[in-house]
Protein backbone atom coordinates (compact mmCIF):
# COMPACT_ATOMS: atom_id res chain seq x y z
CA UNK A 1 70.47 50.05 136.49
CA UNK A 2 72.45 47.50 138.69
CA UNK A 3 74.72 46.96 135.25
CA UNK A 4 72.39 44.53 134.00
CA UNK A 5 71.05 46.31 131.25
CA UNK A 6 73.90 48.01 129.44
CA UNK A 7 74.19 50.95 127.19
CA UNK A 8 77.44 51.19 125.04
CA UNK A 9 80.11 53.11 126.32
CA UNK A 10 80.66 56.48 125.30
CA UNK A 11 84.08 55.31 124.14
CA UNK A 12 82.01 53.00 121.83
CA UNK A 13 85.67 50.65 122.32
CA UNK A 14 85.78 47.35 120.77
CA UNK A 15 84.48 44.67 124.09
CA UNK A 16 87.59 42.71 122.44
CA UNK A 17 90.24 44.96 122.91
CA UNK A 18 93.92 43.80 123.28
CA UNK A 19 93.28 44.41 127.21
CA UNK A 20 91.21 40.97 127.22
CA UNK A 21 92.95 37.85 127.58
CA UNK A 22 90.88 35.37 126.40
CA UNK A 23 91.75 31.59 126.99
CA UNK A 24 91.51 28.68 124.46
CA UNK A 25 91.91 25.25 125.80
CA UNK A 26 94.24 26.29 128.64
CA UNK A 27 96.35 28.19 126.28
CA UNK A 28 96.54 32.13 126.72
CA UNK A 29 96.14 34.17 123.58
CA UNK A 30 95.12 37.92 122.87
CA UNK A 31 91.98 38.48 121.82
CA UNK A 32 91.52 35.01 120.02
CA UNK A 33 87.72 36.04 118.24
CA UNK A 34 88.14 35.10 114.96
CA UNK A 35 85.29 37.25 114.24
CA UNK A 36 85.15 40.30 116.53
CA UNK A 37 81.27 39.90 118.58
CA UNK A 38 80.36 36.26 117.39
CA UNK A 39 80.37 33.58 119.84
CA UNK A 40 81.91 30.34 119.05
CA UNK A 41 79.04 27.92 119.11
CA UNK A 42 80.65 25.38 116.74
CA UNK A 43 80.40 22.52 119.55
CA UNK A 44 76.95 23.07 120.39
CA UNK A 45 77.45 24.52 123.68
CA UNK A 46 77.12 28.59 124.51
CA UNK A 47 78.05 28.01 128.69
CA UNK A 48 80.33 26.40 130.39
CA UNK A 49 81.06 25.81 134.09
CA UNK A 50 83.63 23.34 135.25
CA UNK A 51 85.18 22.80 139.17
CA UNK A 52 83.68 26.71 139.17
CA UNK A 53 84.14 26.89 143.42
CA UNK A 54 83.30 29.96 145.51
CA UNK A 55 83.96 31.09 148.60
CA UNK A 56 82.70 34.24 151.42
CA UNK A 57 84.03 34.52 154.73
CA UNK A 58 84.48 30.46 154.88
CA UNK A 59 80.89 29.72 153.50
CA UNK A 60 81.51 27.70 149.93
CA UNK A 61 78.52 29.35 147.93
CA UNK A 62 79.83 27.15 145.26
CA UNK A 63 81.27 24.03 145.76
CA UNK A 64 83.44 23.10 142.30
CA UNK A 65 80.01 23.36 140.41
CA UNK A 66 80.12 22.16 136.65
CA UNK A 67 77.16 22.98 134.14
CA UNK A 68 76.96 23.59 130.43
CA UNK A 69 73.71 25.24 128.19
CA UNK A 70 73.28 24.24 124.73
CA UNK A 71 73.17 27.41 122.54
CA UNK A 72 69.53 27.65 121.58
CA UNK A 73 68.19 26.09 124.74
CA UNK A 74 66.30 27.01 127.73
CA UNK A 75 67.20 25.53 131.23
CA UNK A 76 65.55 25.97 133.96
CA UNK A 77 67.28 25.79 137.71
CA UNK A 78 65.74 25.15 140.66
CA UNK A 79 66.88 24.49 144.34
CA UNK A 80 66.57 26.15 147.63
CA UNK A 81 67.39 29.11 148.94
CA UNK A 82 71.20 29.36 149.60
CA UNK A 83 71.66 26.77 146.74
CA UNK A 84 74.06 29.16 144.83
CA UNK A 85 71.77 29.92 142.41
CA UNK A 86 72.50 33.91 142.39
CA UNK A 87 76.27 33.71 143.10
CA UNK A 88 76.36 31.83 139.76
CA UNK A 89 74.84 33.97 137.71
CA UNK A 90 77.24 36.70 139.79
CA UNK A 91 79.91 34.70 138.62
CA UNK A 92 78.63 34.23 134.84
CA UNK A 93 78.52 38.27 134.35
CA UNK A 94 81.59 39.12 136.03
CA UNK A 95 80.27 40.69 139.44
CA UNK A 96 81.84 37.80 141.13
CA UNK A 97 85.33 36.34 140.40
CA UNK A 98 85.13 32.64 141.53
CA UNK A 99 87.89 31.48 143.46
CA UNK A 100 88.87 27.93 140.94
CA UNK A 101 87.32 27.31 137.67
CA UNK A 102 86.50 27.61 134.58
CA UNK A 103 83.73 29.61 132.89
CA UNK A 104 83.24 29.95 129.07
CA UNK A 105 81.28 31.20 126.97
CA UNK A 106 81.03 29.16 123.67
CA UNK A 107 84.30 27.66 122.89
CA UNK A 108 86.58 30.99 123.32
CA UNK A 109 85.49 33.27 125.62
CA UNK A 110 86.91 33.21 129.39
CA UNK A 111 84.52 34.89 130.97
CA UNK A 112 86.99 34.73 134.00
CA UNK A 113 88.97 37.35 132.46
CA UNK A 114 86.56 39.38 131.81
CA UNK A 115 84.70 42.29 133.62
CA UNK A 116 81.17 43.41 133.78
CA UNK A 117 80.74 45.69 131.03
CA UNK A 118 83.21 43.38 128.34
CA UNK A 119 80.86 40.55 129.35
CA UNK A 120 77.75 42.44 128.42
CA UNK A 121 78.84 43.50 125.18
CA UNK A 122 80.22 39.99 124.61
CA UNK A 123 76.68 39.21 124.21
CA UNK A 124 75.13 38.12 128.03
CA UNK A 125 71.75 39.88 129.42
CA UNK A 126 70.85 39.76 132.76
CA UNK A 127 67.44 40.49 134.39
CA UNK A 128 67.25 40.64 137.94
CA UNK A 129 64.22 39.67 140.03
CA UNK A 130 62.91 43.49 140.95
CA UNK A 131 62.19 45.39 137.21
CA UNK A 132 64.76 48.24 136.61
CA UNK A 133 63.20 50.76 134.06
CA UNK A 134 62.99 54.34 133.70
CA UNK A 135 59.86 54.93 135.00
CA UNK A 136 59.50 58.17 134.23
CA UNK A 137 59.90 57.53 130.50
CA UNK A 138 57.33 56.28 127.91
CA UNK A 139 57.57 52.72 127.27
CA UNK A 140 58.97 53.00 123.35
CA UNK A 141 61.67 55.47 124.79
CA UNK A 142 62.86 52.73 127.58
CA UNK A 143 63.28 50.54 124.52
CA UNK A 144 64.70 52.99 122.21
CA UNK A 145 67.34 53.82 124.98
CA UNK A 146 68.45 50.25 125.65
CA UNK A 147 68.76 49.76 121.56
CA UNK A 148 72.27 48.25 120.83
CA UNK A 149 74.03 51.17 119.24
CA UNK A 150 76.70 53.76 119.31
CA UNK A 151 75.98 55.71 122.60
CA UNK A 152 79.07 58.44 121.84
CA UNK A 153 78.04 62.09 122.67
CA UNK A 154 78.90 62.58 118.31
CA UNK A 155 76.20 59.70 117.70
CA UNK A 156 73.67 60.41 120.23
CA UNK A 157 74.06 64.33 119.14
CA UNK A 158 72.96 63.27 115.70
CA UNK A 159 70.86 60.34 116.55
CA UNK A 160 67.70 59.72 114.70
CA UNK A 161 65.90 56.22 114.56
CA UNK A 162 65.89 54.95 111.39
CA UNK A 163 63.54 52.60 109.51
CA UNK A 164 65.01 49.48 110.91
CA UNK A 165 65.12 50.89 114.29
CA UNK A 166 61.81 51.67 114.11
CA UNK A 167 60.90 48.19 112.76
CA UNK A 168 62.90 46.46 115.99
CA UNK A 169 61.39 48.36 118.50
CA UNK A 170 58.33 47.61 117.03
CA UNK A 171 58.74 44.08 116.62
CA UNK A 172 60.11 44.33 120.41
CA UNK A 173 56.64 45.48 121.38
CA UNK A 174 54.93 42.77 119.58
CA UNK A 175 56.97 40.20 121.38
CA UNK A 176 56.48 41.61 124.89
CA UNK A 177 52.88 42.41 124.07
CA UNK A 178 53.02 45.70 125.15
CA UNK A 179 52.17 47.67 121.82
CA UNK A 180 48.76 49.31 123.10
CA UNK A 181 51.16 50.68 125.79
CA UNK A 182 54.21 52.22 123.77
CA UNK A 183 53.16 55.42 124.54
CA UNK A 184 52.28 55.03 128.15
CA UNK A 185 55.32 56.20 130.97
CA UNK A 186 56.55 52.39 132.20
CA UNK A 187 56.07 53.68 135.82
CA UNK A 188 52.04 53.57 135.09
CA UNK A 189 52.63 49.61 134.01
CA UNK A 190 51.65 46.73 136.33
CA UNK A 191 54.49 44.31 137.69
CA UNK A 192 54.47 42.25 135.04
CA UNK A 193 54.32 44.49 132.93
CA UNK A 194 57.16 46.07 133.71
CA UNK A 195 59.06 42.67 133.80
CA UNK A 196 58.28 41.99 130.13
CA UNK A 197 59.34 45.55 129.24
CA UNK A 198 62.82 44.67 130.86
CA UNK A 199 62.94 41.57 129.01
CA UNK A 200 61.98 43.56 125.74
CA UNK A 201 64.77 46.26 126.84
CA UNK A 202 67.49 43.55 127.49
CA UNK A 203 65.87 41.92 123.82
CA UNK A 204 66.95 45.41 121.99
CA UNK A 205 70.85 44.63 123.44
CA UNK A 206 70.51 41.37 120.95
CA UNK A 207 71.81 38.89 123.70
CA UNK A 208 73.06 35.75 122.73
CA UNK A 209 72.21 34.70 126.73
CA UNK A 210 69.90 35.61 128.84
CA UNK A 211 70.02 35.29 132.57
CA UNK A 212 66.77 35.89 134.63
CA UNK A 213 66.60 35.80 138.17
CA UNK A 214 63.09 34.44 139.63
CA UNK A 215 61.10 36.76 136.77
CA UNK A 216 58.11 35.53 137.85
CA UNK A 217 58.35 36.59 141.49
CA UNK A 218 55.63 38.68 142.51
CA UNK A 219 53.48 37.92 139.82
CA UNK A 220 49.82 37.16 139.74
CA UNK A 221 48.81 33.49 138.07
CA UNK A 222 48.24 35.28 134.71
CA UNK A 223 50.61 37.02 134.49
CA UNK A 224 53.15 34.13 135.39
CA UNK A 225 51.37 32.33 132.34
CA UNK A 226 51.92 35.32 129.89
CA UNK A 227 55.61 35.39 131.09
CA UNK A 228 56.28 31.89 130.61
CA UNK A 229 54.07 32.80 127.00
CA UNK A 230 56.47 35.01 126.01
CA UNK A 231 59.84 32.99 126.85
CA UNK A 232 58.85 30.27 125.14
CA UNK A 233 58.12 32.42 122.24
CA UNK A 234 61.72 33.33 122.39
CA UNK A 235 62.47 29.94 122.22
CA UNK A 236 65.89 29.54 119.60
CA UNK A 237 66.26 33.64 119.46
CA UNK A 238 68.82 33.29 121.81
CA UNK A 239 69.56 31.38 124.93
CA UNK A 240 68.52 31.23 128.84
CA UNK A 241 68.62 30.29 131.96
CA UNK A 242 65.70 30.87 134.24
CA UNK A 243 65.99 30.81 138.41
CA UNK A 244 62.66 30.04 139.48
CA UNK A 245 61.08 28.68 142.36
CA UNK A 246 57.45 28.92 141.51
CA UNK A 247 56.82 25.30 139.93
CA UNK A 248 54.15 25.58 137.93
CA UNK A 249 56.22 28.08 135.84
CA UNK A 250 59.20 25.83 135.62
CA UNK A 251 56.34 23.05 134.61
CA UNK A 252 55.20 25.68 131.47
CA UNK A 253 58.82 26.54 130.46
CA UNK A 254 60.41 22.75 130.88
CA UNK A 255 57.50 20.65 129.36
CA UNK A 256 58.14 17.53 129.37
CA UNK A 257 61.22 17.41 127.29
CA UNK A 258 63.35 20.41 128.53
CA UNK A 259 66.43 20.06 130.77
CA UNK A 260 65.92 21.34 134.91
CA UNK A 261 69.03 21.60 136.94
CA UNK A 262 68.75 20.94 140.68
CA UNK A 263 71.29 22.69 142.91
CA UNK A 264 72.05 22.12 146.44
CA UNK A 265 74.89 23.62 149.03
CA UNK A 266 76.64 25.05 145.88
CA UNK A 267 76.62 22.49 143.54
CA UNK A 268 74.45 20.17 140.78
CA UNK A 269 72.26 17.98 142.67
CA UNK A 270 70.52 16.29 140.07
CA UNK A 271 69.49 17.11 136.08
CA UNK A 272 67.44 16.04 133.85
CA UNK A 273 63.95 16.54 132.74
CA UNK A 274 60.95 17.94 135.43
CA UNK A 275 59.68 14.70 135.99
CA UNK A 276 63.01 12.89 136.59
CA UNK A 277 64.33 15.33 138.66
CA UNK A 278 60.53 15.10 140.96
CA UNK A 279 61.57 12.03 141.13
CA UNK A 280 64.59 11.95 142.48
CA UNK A 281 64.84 11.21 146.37
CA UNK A 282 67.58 13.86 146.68
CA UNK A 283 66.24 16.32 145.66
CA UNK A 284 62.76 14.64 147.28
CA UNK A 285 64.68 15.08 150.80
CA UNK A 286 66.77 18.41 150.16
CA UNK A 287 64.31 20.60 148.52
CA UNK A 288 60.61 19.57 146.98
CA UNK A 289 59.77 17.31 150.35
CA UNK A 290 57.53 14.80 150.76
């Protein structure tokens, strides 16, 4: 499942164990959560980046890059290929450990400290651009599998859904628009609708932020539209960031209020709303053209 979607450990452990050494303001402490699972959002910000540099064989896939999401929001990013786009979400999720910087989530969580599966449970969902689902499993099932529970052998042994299950999955269904199809194996789905069923599937973890990797790649013009339907429905459930190229997606999710990031050779180019950012000659030269 490329660790993106997560199922709880069999351990069911606590993600904030006395083995994670979270920082606060530069200052070490064990396990500072005040409340075990909730992320400090007191400030108004859920992610932030700052001087976060990265480096492969001498390339600098990021070059001290500094960004920060508003909990709530949805940002879309933008920028070439080789902008850093991917190694950034890499780096937000644990898979890559950046070589200077800082990375938080809310106002207490170092996410540098962190690995994959602690990050997940901290409350961060990431969708990659190719659909992972079991395929060979009905379309409720993928959901009911991906639920947010305890996963122990015990639980699972005993496991029944109950009434509020029931009620998210099928709320979940209603969301991704994919109720007529609950019962249909997810391998008989069309591309997109596979990518809204790993949306719904990542939904069921109850992520505070989602990541999504160019969701709209391969996608036919409706089915872009129904996408970008469905995030914005999602709109103040939780928040995300959205790697797109495909403009006229970025156009339907931004409006003309929301906040694009530009990034070029590792870093923020230019930010602010889609038609600022058109605008801009940089990012006129680097990456839209003339």
């Amino acid at each position: 499942m490329n660790g993106h979607i997560l199922l709880n450990d069999p351990l069911n452990h606590n993600p904030f164990d006395e083995a994670d050494t979270l920082t606060v303001s530069g200052v070490a402490s064990m396990g500072h959560v005040i409340e075990p699972g909730v992320i400090d959002i007191s400030h108004g910000t859920i992610l932030y980046l700052e001087d976060v540099s990265v480096s492969f064989d001498g390339f600098r896939a990021l070059n001290k890059l500094s960004l920060a999401i508003d909990a709530g929001e949805l940002r879309c990013v933008i920028g070439p290929n080789g902008a850093g786009k991917t190694t950034m979400m890499d780096v937000i999720t644990g898979k890559t450990s950046p070589d200077s910087g800082k990375v938080f989530l809310g106002q207490t969580l170092d996410l540098t400290r962190m690995n994959e599966p602690t990050i997940a449970r901290a409350g961060i969902g990431r969708k990659f651009q190719k659909p992972t689902v079991f395929e060979q499993h009905p379309v409720w099932e993928n959901l009911e599998l991906a639920m947010k529970a305890d996963k122990g052998w015990f639980a699972t042994l005993r496991a029944r859904l109950d009434r509020d299950a029931q009620a998210k999955i099928e709320q979940t269904l209603e969301i991704i628009r994919l109720e007529s199809d609950a019962r249909r194996l997810a391998g008989e789905l069309s591309h997109g609708q596979k990518q809204r069923l790993e949306i719904g599937m990542l939904l069921m973890q109850k992520p505070q932020l989602l990541l999504l990797d160019e969701p709209a790649a391969g996608m036919t013009d409706d089915e872009t539209m129904e996408l970008a339907t469905l995030l914005n429905r999602l709109r103040g459930s939780c928040s995300m960031m959205v790697v797109e190229h495909d403009m006229e997606f970025v156009a339907a999710l931004a409006g003309e209020t929301g906040r694009v990031t530009v990034m070029a050779e590792g870093r923020v180019l230019a930010h602010g709303t889609l038609d600022e950012v058109k605008r801009d000659e940089t990012v006129i030269e680097s990456y839209l053209g003339r």
